[in-house]
Protein backbone atom coordinates (compact mmCIF):
# COMPACT_ATOMS: atom_id res chain seq x y z
CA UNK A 1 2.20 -55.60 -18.90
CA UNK A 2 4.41 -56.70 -16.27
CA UNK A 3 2.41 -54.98 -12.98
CA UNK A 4 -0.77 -55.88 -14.40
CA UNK A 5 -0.08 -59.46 -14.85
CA UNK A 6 1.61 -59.96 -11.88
CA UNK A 7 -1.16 -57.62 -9.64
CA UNK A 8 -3.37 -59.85 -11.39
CA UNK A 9 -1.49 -63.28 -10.30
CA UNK A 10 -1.07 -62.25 -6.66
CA UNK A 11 -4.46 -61.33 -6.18
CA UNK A 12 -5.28 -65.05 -7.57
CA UNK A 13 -3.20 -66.74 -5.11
CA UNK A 14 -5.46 -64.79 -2.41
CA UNK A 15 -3.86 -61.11 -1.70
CA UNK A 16 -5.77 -57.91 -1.78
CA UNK A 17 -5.23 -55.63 -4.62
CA UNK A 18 -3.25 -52.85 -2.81
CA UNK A 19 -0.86 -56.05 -1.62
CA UNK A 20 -1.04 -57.85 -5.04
CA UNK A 21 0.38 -54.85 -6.80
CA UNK A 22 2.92 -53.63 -4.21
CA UNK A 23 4.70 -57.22 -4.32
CA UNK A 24 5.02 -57.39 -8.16
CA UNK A 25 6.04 -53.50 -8.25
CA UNK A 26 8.90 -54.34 -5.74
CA UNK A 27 9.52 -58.00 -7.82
CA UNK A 28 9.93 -55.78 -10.94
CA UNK A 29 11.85 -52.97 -9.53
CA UNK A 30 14.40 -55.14 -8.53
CA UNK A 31 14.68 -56.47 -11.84
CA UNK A 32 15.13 -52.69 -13.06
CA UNK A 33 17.91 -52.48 -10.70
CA UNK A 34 19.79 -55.72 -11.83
CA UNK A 35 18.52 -57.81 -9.24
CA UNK A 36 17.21 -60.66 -11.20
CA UNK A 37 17.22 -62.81 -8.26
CA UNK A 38 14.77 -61.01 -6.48
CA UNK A 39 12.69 -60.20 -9.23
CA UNK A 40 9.53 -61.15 -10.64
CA UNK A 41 11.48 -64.95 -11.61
CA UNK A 42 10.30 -65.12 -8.03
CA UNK A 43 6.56 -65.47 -8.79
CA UNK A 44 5.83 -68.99 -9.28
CA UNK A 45 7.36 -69.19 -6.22
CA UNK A 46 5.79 -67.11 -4.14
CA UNK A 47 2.67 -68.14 -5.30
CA UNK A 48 3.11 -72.01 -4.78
CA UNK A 49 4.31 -70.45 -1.21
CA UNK A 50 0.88 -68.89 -0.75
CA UNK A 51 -0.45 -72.85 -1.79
CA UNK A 52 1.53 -74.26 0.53
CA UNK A 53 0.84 -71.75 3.90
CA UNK A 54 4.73 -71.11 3.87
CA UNK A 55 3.54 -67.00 3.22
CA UNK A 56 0.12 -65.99 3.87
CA UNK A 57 -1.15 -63.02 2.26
CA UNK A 58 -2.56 -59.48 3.77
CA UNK A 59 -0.86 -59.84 7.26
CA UNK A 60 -0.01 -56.92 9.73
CA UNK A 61 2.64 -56.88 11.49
CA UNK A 62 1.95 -57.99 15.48
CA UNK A 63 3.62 -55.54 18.23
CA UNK A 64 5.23 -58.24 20.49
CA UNK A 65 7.37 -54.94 22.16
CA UNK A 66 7.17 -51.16 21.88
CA UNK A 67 10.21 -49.10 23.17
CA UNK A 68 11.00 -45.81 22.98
CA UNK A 69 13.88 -46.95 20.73
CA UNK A 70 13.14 -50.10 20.15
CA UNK A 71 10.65 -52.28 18.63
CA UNK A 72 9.79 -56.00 18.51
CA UNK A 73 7.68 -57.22 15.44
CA UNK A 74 6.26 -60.05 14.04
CA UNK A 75 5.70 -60.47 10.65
CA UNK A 76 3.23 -63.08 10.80
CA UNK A 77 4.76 -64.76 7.99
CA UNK A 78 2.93 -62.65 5.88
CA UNK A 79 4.63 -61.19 2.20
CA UNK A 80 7.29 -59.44 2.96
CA UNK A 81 7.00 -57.00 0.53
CA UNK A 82 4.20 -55.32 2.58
CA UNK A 83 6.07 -56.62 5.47
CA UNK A 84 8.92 -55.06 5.11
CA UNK A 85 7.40 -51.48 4.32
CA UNK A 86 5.40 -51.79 7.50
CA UNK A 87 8.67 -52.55 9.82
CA UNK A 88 10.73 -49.88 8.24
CA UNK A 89 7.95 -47.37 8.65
CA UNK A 90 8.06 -48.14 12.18
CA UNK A 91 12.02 -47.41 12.51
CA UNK A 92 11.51 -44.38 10.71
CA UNK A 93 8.83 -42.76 13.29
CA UNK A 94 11.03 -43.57 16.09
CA UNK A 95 14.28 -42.43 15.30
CA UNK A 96 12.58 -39.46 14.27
CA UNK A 97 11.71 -39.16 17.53
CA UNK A 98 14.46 -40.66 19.38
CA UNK A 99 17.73 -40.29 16.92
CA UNK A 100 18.43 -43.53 16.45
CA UNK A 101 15.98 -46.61 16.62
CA UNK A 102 16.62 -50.60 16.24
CA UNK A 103 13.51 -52.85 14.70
CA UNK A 104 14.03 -56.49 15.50
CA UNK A 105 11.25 -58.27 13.30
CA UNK A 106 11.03 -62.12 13.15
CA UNK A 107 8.82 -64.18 11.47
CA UNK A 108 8.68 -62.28 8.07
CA UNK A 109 7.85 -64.16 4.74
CA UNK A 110 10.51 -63.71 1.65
CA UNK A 111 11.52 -59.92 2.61
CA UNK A 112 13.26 -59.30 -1.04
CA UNK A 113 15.33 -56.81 -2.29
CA UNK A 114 16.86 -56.10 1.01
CA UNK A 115 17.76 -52.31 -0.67
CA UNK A 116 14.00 -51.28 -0.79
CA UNK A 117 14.28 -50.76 2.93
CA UNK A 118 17.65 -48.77 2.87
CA UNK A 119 16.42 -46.58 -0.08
CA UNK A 120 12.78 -45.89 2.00
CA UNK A 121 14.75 -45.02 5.11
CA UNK A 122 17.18 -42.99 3.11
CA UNK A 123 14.22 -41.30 1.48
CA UNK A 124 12.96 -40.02 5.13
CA UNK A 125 16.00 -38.88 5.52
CA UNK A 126 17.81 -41.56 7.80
CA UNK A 127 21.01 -43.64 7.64
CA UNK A 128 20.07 -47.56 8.04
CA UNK A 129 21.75 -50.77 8.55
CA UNK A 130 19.99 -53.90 7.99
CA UNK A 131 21.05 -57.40 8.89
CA UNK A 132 18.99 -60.69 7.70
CA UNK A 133 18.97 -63.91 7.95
CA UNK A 134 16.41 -66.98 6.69
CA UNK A 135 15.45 -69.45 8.89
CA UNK A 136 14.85 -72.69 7.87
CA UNK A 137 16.79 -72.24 4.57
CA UNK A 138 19.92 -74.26 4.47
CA UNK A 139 21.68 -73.28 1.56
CA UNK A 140 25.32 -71.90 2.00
CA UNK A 141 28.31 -74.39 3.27
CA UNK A 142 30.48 -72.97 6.14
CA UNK A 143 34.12 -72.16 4.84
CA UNK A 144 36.10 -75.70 4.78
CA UNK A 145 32.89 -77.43 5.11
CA UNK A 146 30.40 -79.10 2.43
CA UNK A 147 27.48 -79.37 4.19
CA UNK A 148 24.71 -76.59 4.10
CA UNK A 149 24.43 -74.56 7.43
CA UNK A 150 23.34 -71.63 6.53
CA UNK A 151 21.47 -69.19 3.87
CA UNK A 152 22.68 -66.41 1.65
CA UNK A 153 22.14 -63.79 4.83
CA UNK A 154 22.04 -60.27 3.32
CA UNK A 155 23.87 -56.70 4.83
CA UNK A 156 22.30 -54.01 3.38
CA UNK A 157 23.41 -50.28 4.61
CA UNK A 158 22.01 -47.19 2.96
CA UNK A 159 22.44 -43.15 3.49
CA UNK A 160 20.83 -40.29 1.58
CA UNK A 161 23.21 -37.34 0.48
CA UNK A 162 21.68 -34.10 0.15
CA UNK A 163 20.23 -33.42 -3.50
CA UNK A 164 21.85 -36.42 -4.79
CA UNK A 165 21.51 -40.21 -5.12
CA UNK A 166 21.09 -42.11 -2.23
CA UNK A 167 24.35 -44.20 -1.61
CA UNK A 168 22.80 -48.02 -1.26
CA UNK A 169 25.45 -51.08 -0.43
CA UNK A 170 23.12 -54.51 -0.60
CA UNK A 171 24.50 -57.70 -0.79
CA UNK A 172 24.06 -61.60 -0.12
CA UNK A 173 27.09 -63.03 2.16
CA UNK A 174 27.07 -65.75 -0.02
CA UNK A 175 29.25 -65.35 -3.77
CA UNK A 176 25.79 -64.99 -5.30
CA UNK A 177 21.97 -65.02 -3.94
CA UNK A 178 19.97 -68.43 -4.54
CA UNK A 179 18.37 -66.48 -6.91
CA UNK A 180 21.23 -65.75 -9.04
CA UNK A 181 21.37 -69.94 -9.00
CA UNK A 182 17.74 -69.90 -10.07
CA UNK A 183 18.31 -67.61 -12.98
CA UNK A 184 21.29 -69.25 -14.42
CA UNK A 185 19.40 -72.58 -14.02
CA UNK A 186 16.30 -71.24 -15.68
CA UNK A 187 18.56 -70.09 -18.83
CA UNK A 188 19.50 -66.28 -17.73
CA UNK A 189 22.76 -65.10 -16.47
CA UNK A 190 26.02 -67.99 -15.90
CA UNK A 191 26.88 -67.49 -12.25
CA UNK A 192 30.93 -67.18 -11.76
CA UNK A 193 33.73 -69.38 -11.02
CA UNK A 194 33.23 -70.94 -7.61
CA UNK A 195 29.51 -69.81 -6.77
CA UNK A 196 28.98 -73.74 -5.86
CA UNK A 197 30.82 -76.46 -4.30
CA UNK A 198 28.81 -79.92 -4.88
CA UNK A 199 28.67 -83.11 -2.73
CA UNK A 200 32.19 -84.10 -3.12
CA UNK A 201 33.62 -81.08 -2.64
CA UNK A 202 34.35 -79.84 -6.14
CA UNK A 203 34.10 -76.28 -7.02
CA UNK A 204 31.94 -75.14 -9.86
CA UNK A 205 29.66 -72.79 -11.32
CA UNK A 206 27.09 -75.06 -12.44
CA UNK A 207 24.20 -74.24 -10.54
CA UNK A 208 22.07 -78.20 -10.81
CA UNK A 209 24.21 -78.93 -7.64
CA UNK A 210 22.04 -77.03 -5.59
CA UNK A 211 18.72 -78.34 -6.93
CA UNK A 212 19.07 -81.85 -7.50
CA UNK A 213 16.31 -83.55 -9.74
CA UNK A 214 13.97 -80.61 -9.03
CA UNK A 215 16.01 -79.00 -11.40
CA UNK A 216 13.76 -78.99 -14.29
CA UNK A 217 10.31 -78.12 -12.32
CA UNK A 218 8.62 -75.03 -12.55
CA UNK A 219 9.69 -74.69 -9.28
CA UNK A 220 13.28 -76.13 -8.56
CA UNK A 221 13.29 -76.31 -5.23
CA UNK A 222 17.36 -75.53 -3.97
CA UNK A 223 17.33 -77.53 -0.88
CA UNK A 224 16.66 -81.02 -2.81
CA UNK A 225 20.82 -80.99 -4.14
CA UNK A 226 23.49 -82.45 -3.10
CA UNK A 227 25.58 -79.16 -3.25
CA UNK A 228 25.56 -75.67 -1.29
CA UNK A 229 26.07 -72.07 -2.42
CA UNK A 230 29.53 -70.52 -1.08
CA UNK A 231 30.11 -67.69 1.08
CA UNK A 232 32.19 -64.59 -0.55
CA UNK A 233 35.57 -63.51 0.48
CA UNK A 234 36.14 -67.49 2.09
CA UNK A 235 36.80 -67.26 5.67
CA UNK A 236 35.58 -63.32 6.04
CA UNK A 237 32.27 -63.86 3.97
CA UNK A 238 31.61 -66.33 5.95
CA UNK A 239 32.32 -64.88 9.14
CA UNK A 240 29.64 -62.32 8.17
CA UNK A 241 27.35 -64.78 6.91
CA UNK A 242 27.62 -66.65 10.09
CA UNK A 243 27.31 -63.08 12.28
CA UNK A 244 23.90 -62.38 10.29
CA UNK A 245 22.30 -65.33 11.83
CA UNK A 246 23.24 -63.89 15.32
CA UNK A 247 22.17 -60.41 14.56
CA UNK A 248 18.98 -61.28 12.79
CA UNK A 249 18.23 -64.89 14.20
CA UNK A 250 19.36 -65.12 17.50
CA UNK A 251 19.11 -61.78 18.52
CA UNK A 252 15.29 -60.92 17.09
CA UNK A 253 14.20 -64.00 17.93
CA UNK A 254 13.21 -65.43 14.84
CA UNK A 255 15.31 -68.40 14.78
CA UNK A 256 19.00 -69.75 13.00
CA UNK A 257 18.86 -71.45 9.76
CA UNK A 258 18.77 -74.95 11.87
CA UNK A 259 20.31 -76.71 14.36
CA UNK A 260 21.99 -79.93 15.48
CA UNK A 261 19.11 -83.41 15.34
CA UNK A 262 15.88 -81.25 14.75
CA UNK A 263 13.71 -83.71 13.13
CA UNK A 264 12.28 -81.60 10.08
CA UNK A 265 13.31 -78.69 8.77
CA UNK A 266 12.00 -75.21 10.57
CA UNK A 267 9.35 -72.94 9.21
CA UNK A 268 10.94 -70.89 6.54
CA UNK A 269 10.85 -67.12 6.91
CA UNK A 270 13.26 -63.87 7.45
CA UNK A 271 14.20 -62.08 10.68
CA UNK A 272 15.90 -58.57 9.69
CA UNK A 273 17.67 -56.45 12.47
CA UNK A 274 17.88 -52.92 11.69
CA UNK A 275 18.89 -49.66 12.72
CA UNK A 276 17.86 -46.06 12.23
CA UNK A 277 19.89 -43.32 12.36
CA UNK A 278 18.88 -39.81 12.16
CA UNK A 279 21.22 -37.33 10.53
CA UNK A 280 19.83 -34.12 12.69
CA UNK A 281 20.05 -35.69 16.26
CA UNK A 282 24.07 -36.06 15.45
CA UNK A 283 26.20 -33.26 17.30
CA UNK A 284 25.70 -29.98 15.94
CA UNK A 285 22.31 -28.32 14.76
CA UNK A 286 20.19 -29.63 12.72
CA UNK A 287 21.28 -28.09 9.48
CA UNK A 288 24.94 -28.15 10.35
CA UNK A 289 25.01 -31.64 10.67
CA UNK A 290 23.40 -32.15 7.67
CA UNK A 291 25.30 -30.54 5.33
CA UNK A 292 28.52 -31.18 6.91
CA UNK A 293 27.39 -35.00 6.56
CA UNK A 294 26.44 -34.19 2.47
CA UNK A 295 29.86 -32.21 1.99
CA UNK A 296 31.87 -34.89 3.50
CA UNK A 297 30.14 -37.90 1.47
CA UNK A 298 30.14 -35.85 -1.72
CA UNK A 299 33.95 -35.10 -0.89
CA UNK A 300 34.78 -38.57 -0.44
CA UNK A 301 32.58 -40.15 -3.36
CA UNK A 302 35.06 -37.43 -5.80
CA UNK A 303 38.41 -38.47 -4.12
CA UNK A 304 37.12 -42.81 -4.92
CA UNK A 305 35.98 -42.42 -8.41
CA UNK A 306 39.40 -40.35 -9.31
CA UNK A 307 41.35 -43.17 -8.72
CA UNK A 308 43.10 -44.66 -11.61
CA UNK A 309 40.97 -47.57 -13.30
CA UNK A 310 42.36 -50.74 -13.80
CA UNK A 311 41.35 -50.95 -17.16
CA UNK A 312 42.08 -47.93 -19.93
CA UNK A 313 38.87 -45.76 -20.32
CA UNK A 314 37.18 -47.44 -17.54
CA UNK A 315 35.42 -45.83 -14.00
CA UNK A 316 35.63 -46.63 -10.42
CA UNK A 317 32.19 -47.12 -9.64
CA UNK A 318 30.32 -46.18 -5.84
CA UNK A 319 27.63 -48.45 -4.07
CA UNK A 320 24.05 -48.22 -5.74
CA UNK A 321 25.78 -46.33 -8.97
CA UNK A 322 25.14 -49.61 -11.19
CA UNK A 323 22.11 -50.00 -10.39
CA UNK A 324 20.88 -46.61 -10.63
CA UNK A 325 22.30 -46.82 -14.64
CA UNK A 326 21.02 -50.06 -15.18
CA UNK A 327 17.51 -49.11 -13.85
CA UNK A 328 17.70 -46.02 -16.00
CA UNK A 329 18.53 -48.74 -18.98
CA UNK A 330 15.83 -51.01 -18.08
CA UNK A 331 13.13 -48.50 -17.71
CA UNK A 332 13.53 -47.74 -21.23
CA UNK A 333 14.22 -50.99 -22.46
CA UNK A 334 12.19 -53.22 -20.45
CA UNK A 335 13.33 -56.41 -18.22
CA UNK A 336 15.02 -58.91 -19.99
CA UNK A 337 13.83 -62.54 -18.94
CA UNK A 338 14.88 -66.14 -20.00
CA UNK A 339 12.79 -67.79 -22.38
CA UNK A 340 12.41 -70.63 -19.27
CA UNK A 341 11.62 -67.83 -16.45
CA UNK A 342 8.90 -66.18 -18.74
CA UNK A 343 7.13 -69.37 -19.88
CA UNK A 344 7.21 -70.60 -16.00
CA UNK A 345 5.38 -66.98 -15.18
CA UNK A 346 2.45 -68.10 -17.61
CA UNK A 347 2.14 -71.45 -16.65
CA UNK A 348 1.27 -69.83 -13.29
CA UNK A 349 -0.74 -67.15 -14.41
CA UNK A 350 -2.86 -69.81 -16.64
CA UNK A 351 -3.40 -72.20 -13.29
CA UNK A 352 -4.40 -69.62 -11.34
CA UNK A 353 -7.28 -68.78 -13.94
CA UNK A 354 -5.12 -65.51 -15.33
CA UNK A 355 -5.62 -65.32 -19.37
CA UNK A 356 -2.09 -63.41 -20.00
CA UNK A 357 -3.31 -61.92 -22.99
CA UNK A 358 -5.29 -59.53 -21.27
CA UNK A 359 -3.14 -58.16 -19.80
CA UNK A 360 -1.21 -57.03 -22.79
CA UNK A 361 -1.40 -52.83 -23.07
């Protein structure tokens, strides 16, 4: 019911089929994987973004620079969902060709689930690292600071492993995504201890800090609070969170969350930095490299999850395992939504002239 309704919504709010159903399968999918922030409690939004010209649907991705082993891209502020797919694709043709290859796209709308693009590369075969950061968003507090200067800035690095599950490390450099804040708010998952620190500096978990009065909207909108999301790890979360808007602002030329006096509030959108590494330009022949790389991973992934748990008849756990069990969970279980989150999905569907109901299989 899910992909139909959602195809269904996003092709209301103006995209074409093929793009309507490729956003809500990626929305969903992360939902599978335990990524409720970037799931489809993310459609209301994205389709009062459409409203509002902050994403526009169907875009290509412009050329702006076309290097061996580089490329230059601009989104066009278009989904980034389809986005996304069409920058990776473009890393993945040239370090096939080259080794290694670096995208620098700027300008992209929402880009989601930052492991998508990690788990595509890794399915061509390819290590990638991916660096992003959200202009215009102003949502995470420096560390000893109070006021918002930044946004939740993901790292994402992924590498496939020969005949076995692609090892996926995705995070937000903030404790928790904004989306995370949005589910808790909407009735779904508490955040932890310390996720927020509101106007006067006290620490919490209560996620209304960071949406003020449009709190209980259909579409909270987190920059109206008085409080800011916090960066993990204190001073070395932020120091990453504050080296993603280099990487992936500065350096692609999309723009930093904000600077000093600007007298509104930039253009929201995602710049993403990545790089493409091909396992079979490494030193050695093709297959040698290869399988050393799959015997030393493998090797290593045994020697972590021996360790000793911390808790009696528990398990060490690898990047991208929970989500790979969870996803197997979910797929036969379906997504578990909020009451709140699922009514605010209809309400959309219904003003955007979508009967729910038939949708229903």
């Amino acid at each position: 019911m899910m992909i139909s309704l959602g195809t269904a919504i996003f092709e209301a709010a103006g995209s074409a089929p093929e793009e309507a159903k490729t956003i809500i399968t990626r929305l969903a999918g992360a939902n599978l994987r335990g990524h409720d922030s970037h799931g489809v409690i993310r459609i209301p939004r994205y389709v009062q973004w459409a409203a509002d010209g902050i994403q526009v649907p169907n875009q290509k991705l412009k050329v702006l620079s076309d290097q061996p082993g580089l490329a230059i891209v601009d989104g066009q502020y278009g989904f980034g969902q389809t986005i996304g797919e069409q920058a990776v694709d473009i890393g993945i043709a040239k370090a096939r060709q080259q080794g290694v290859a670096m995208v620098a796209l700027r300008n992209s709308g929402h880009i989601g689930r930052i492991g998508d693009w990690a788990e595509r590369a890794a399915d061509a075969g390819l290590v990638s690292v991916h660096m992003v950061n959200v202009r215009g968003s102003l949502l995470v507090a420096p560390f000893g600071g109070i006021s918002r200067r930044s946004s939740t800035n993901p790292f994402c690095i992924g590498a496939p492993v020969a005949g076995q599950p692609h090892l996926v490390l995705d995070f937000a450099t903030s404790l928790v995504a904004e989306g995370k804040a949005l589910v808790a708010l909407k009735g779904g998952k508490p955040l932890p201890g310390g996720a927020i620190v509101d106007g006067d500096g006290t620490i919490t978990s209560d996620p209304r800090p960071l949406y003020g009065p449009s709190g209980d909207s259909i579409y909270p909108d987190p920059s109206q609070g008085p409080g800011a999301l916090r960066s993990f790890g204190d001073h070395k979360g932020f120091g990453m969170n504050f080296m993603m808007e280099i990487m992936a602002g500065a350096l692609t030329g999309s723009g930093t969350a904000g600077k000093l006096d600007e007298p509104e509030r930039r253009r929201f959108c995602n710049g993403m930095l990545s790089i493409y590494i091909d396992l079979q330009a490494l030193d050695g022949t093709p297959r040698e490299m290869s399988d050393s790389f799959a015997s030393e991973v493998l090797d290593y992934v045994a020697f972590v999850k021996s360790a000793t748990p911390t808790e009696p008849g528990g398990e060490v756990l690898i990047p991208g395992e929970p989500e790979r069990r969870l996803m197997a969970e979910r797929t036969q279980s379906g997504l578990p939504l909020a009451r709140q989150a699922w009514e605010d999905i209809l309400t959309t569907a219904k003003a955007k002239g979508v009967e729910p109901q038939s949708h229903v299989h």
